[in-house]
N, C-alpha and C. Protein backbone atom coordinates (compact mmCIF):
# COMPACT_ATOMS: atom_id res chain seq x y z
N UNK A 1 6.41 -8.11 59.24
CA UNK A 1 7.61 -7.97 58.45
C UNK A 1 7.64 -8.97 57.30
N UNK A 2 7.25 -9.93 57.78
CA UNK A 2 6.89 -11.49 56.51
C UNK A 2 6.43 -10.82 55.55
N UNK A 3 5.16 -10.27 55.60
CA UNK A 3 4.14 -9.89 54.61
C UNK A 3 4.31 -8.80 53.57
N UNK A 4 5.34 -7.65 54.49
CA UNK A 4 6.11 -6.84 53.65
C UNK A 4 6.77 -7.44 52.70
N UNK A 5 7.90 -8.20 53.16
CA UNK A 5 8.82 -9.16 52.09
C UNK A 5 8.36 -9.43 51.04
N UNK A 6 6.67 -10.24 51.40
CA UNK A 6 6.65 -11.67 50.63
C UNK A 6 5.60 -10.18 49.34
N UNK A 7 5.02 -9.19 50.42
CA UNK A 7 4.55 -8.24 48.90
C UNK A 7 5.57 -7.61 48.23
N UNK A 8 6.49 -6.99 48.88
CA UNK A 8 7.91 -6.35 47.71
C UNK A 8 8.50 -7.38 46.92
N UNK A 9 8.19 -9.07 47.04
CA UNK A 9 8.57 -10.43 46.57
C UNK A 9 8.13 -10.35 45.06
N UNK A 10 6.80 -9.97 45.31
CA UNK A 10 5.93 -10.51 44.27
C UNK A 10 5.79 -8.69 43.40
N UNK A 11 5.86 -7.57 44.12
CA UNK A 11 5.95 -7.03 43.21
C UNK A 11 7.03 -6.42 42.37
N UNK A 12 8.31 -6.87 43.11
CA UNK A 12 9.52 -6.97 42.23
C UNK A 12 9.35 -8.35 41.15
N UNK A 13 9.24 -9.25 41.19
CA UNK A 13 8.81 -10.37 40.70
C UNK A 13 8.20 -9.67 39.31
N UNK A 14 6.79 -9.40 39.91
CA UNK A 14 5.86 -9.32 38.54
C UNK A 14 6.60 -8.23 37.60
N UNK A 15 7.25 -7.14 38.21
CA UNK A 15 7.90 -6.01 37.70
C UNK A 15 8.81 -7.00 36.32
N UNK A 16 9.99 -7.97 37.02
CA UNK A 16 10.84 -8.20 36.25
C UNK A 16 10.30 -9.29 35.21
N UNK A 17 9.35 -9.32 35.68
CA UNK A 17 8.34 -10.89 34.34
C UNK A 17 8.07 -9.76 33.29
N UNK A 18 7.35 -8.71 33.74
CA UNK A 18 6.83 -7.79 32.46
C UNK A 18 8.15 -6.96 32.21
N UNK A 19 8.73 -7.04 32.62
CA UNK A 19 10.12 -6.40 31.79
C UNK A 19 10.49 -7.00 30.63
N UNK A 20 11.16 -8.76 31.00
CA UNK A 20 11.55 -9.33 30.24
C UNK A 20 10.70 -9.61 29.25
N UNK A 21 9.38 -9.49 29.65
CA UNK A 21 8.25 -10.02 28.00
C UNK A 21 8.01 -8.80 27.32
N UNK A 22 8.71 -7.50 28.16
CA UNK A 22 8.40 -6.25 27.20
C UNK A 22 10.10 -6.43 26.04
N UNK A 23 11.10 -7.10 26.66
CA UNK A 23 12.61 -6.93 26.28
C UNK A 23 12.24 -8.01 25.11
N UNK A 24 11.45 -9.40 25.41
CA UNK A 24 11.45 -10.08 24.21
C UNK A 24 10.72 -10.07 23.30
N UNK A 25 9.79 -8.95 23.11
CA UNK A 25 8.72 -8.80 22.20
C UNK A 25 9.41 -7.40 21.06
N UNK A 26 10.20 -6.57 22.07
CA UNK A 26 11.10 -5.42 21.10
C UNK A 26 12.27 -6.07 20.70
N UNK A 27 12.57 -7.64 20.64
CA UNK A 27 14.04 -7.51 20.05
C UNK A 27 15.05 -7.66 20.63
N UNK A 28 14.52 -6.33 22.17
CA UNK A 28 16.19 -6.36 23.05
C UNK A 28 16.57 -8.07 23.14
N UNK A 29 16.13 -8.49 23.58
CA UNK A 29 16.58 -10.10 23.90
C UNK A 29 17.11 -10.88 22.58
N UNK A 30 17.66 -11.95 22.12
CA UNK A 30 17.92 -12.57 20.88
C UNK A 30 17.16 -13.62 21.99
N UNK A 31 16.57 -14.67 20.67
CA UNK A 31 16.03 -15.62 20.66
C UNK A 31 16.67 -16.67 19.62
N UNK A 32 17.76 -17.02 20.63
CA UNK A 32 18.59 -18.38 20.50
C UNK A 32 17.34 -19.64 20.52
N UNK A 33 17.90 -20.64 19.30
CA UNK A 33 17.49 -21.76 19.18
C UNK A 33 18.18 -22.89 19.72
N UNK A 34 18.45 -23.29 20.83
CA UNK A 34 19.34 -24.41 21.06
C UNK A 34 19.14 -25.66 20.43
N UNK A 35 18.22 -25.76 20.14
CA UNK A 35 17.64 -27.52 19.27
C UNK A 35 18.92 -26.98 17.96
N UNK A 36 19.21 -26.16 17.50
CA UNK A 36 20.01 -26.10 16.17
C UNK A 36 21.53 -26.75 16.49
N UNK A 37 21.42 -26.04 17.48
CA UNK A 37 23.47 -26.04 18.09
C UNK A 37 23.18 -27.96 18.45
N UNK A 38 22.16 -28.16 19.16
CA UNK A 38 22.37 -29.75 19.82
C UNK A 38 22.15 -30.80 18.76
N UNK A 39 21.10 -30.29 17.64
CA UNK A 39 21.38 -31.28 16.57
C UNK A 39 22.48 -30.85 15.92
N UNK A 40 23.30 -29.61 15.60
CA UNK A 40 24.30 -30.06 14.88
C UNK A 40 25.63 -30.57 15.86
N UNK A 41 25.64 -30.39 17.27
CA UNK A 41 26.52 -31.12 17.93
C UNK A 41 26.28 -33.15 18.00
N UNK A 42 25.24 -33.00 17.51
CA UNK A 42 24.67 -34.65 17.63
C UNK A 42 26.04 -35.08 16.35
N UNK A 43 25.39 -34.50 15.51
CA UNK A 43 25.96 -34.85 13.68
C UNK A 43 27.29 -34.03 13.52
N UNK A 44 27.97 -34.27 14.44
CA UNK A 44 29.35 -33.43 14.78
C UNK A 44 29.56 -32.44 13.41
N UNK A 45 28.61 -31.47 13.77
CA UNK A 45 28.79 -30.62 12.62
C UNK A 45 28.72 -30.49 11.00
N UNK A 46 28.32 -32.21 10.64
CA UNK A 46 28.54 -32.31 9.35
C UNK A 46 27.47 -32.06 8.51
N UNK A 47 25.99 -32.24 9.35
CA UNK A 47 24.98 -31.36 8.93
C UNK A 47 23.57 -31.56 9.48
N UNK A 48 22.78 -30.88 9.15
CA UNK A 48 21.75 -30.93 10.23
C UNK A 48 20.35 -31.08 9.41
N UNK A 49 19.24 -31.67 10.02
CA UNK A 49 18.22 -31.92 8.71
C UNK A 49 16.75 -31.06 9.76
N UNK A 50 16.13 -29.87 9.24
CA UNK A 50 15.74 -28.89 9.54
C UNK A 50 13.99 -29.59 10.26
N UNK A 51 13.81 -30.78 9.05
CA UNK A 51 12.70 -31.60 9.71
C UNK A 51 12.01 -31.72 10.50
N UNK A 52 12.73 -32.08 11.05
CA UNK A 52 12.68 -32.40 12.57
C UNK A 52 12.82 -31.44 13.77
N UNK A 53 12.82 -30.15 13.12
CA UNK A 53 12.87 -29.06 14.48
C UNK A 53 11.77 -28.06 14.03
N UNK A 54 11.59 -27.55 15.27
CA UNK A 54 10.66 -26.25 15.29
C UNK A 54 9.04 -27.29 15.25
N UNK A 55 7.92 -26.52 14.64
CA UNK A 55 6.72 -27.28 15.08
C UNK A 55 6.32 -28.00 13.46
N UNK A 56 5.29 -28.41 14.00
CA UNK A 56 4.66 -29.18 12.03
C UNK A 56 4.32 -27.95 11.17
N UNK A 57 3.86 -27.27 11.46
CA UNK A 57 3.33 -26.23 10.60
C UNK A 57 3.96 -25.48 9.94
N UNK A 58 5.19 -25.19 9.81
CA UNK A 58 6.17 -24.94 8.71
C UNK A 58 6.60 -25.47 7.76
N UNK A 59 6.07 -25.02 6.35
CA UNK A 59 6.91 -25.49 5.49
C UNK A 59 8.03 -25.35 4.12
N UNK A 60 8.75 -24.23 5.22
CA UNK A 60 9.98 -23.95 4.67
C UNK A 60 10.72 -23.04 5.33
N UNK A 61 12.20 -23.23 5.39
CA UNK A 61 12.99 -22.63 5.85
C UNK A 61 13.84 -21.55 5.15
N UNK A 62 13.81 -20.76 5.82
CA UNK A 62 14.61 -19.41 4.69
C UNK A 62 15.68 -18.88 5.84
N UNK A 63 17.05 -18.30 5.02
CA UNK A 63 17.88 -17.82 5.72
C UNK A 63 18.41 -16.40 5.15
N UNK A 64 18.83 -15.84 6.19
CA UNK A 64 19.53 -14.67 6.47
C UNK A 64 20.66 -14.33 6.80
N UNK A 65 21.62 -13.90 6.11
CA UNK A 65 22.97 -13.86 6.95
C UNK A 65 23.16 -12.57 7.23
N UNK A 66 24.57 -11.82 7.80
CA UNK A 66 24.80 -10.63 8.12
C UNK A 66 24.54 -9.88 7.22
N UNK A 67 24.19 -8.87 7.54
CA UNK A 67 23.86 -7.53 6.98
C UNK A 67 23.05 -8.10 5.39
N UNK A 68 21.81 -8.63 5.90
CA UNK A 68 20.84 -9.07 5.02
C UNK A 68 19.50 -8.86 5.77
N UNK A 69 18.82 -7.15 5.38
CA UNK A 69 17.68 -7.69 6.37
C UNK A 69 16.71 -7.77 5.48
N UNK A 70 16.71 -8.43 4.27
CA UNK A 70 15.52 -8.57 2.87
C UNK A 70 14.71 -9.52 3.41
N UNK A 71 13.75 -9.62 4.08
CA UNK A 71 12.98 -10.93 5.00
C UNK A 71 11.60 -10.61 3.94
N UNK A 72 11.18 -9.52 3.42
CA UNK A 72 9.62 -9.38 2.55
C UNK A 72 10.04 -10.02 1.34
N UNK A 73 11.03 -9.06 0.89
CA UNK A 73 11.51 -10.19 -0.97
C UNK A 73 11.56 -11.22 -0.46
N UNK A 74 12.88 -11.98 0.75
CA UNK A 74 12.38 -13.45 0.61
C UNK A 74 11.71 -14.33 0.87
N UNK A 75 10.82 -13.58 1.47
CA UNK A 75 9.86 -14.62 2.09
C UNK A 75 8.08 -14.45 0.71
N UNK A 76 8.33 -13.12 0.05
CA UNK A 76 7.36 -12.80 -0.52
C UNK A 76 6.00 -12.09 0.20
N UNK A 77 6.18 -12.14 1.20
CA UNK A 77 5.01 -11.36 1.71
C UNK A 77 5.56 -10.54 2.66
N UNK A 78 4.69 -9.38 3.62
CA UNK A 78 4.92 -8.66 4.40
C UNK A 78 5.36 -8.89 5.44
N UNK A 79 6.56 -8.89 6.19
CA UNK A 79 7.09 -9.47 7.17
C UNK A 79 8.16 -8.77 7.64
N UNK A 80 8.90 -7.72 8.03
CA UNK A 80 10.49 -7.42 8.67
C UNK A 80 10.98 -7.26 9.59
N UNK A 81 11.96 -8.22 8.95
CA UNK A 81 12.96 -8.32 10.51
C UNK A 81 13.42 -7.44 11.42
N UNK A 82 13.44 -6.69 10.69
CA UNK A 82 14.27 -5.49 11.45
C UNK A 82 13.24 -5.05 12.34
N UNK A 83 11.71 -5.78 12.54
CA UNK A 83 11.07 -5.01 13.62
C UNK A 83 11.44 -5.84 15.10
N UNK A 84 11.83 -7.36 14.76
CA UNK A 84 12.26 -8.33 15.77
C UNK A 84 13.57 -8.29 16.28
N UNK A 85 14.36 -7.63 15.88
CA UNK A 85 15.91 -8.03 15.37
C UNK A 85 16.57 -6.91 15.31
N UNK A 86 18.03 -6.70 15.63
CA UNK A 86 18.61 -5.80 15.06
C UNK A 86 19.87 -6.65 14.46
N UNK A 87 20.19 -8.30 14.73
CA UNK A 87 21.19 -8.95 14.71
C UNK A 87 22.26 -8.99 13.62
N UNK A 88 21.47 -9.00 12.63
CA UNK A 88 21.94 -8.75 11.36
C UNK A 88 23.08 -7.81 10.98
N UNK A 89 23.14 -6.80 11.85
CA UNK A 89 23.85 -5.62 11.77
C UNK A 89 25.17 -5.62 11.75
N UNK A 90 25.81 -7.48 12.16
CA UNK A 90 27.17 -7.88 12.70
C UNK A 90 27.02 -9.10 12.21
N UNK A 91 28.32 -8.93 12.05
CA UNK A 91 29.13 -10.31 11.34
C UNK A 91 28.54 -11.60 12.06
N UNK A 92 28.13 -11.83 13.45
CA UNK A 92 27.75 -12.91 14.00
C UNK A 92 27.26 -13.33 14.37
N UNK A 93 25.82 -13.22 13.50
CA UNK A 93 24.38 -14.02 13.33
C UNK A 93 24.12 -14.32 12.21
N UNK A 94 23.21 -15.49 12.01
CA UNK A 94 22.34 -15.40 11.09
C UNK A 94 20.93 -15.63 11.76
N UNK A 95 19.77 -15.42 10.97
CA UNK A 95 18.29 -15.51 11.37
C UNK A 95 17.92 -16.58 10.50
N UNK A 96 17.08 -17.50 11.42
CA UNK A 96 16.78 -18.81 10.51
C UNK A 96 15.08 -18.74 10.66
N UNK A 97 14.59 -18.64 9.62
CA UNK A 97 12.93 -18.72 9.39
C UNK A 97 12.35 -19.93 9.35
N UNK A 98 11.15 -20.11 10.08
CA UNK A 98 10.44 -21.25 9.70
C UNK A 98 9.00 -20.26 9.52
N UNK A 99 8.75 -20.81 7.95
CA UNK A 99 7.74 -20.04 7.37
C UNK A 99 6.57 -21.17 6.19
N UNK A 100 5.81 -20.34 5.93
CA UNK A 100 4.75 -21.55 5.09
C UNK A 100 4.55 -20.23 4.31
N UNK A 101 3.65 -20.18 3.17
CA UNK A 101 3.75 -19.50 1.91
C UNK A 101 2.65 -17.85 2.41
N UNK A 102 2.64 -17.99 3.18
CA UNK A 102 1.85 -16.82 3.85
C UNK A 102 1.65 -16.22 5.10
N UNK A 103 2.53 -17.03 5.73
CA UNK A 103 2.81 -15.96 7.27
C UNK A 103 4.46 -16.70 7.66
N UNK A 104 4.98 -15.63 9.03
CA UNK A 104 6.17 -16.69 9.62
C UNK A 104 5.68 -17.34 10.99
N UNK A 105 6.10 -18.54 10.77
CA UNK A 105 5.71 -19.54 12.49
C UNK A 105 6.52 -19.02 13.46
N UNK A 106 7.75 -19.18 13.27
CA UNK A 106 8.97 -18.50 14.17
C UNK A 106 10.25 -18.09 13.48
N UNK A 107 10.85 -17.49 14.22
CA UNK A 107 12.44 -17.44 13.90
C UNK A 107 13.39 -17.52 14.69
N UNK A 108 14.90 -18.09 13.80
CA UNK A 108 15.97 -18.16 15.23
C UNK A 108 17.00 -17.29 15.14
N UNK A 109 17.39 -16.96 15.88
CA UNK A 109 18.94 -16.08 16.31
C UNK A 109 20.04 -17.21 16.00
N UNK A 110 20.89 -17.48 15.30
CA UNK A 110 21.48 -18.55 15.46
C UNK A 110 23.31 -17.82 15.26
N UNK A 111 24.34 -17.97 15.93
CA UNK A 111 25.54 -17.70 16.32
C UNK A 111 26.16 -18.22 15.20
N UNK A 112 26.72 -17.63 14.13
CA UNK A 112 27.89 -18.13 13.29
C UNK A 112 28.77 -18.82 13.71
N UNK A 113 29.29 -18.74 14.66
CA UNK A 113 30.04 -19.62 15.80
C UNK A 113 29.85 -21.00 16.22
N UNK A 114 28.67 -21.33 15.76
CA UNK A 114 27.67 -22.78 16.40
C UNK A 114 27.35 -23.17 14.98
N UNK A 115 27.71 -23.04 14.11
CA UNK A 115 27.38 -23.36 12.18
C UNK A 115 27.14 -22.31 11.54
N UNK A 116 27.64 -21.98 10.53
CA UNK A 116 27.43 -20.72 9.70
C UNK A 116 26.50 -21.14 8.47
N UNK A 117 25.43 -20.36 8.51
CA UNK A 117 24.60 -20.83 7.45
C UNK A 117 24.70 -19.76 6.23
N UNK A 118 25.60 -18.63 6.89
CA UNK A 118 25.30 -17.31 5.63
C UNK A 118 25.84 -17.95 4.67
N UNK A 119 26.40 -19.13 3.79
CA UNK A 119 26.04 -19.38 2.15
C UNK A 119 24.66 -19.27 1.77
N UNK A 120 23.54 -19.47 2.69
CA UNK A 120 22.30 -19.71 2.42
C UNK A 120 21.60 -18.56 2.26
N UNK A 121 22.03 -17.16 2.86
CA UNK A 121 21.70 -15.91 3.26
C UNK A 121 20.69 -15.86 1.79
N UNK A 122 19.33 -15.67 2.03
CA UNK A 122 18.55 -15.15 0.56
C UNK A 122 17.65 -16.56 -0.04
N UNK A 123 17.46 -17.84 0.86
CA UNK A 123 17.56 -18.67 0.10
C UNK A 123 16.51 -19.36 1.09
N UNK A 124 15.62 -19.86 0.28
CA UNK A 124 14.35 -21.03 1.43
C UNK A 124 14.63 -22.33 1.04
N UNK A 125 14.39 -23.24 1.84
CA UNK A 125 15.08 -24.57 1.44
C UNK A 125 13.20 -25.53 1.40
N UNK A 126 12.54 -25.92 1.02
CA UNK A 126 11.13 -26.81 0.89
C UNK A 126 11.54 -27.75 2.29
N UNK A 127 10.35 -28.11 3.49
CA UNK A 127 10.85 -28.38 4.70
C UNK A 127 11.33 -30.22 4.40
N UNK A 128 10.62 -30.44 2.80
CA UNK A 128 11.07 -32.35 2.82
C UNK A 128 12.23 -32.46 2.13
N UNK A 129 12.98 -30.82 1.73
CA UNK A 129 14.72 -30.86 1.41
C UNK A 129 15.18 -30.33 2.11
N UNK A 130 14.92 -30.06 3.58
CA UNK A 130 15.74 -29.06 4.57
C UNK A 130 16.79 -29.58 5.36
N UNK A 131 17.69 -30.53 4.53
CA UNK A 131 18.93 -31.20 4.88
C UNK A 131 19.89 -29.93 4.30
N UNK A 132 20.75 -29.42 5.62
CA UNK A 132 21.97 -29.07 4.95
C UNK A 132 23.32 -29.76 5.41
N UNK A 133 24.02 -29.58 4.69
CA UNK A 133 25.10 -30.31 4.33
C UNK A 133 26.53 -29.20 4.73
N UNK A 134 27.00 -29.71 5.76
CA UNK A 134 28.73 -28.75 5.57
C UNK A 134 30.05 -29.57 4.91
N UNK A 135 30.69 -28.41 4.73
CA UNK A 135 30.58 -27.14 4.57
C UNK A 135 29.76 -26.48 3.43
N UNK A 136 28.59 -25.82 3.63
CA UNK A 136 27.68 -25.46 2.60
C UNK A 136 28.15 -24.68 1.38
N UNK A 137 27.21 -25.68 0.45
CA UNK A 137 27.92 -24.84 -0.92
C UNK A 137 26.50 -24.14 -1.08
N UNK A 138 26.66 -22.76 -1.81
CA UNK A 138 25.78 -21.86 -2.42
C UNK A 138 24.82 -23.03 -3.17
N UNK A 139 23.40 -23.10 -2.97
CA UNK A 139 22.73 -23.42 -3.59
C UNK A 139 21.80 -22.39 -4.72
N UNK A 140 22.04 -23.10 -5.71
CA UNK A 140 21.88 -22.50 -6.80
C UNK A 140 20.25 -22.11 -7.49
């Protein structure tokens, strides 16, 4: 009876591992950044410096706000969101890029709710100016 268990264990198990890596590779899942929300809870919101998060190999950050899914114009090369993502579609996300001049490293799901970055929506910031500042003014 053990052995039954411990195999329906492991093949419910493996079932729900390849589920979830099939759910986070289509999108279904959002891929929340918590390092964003905890550094801007560090700097009680007043602003957050992009530096210091995500890995070395990015160097530059580009944003997206609602109902913006232009990720090829802004990033300049072949890339869309809309194959990762459907988030955009609602008022309460934005997608935060960490990108270098020819591919993307990652991206985040990030909650309007936890800092609103859509002034930035359309806009890459160079990763040794990726200080933003609230409440964000349109950079020009």
């Amino acid at each position: 009876m053990l052995i039954i268990v411990l195999v329906f264990s492991v093949f419910f198990g493996a079932c729900f591992g390849v589920s979830i890596d099939r759910m986070l590779n289509s999108g279904l899942l959002h891929h929340y950044d918590y390092a964003i929300w905890r550094e801007l809870e560090k700097n009680n919101h007043k602003f957050i410096d992009f530096k210091n998060l995500g890995n070395d190999q990015w160097t530059r950050i580009c944003f997206l706000g609602p109902y913006n899914p232009e990720s090829e114009e802004l990033l300049g090369f072949s890339w869309n969101i809309e194959e990762f993502t459907e988030v955009l579609s609602s008022d309460s996300h934005n997608v935060i890029i960490y990108a270098t001049e020819e591919e993307v490293i990652d991206f985040s799901i990030h909650r309007r709710s936890y800092g609103d970055f859509s002034a930035l929506s359309g806009q890459c910031l160079d990763r040794l100016n990726s200080t933003v500042v609230f409440p964000i003014d349109r950079i020009q």
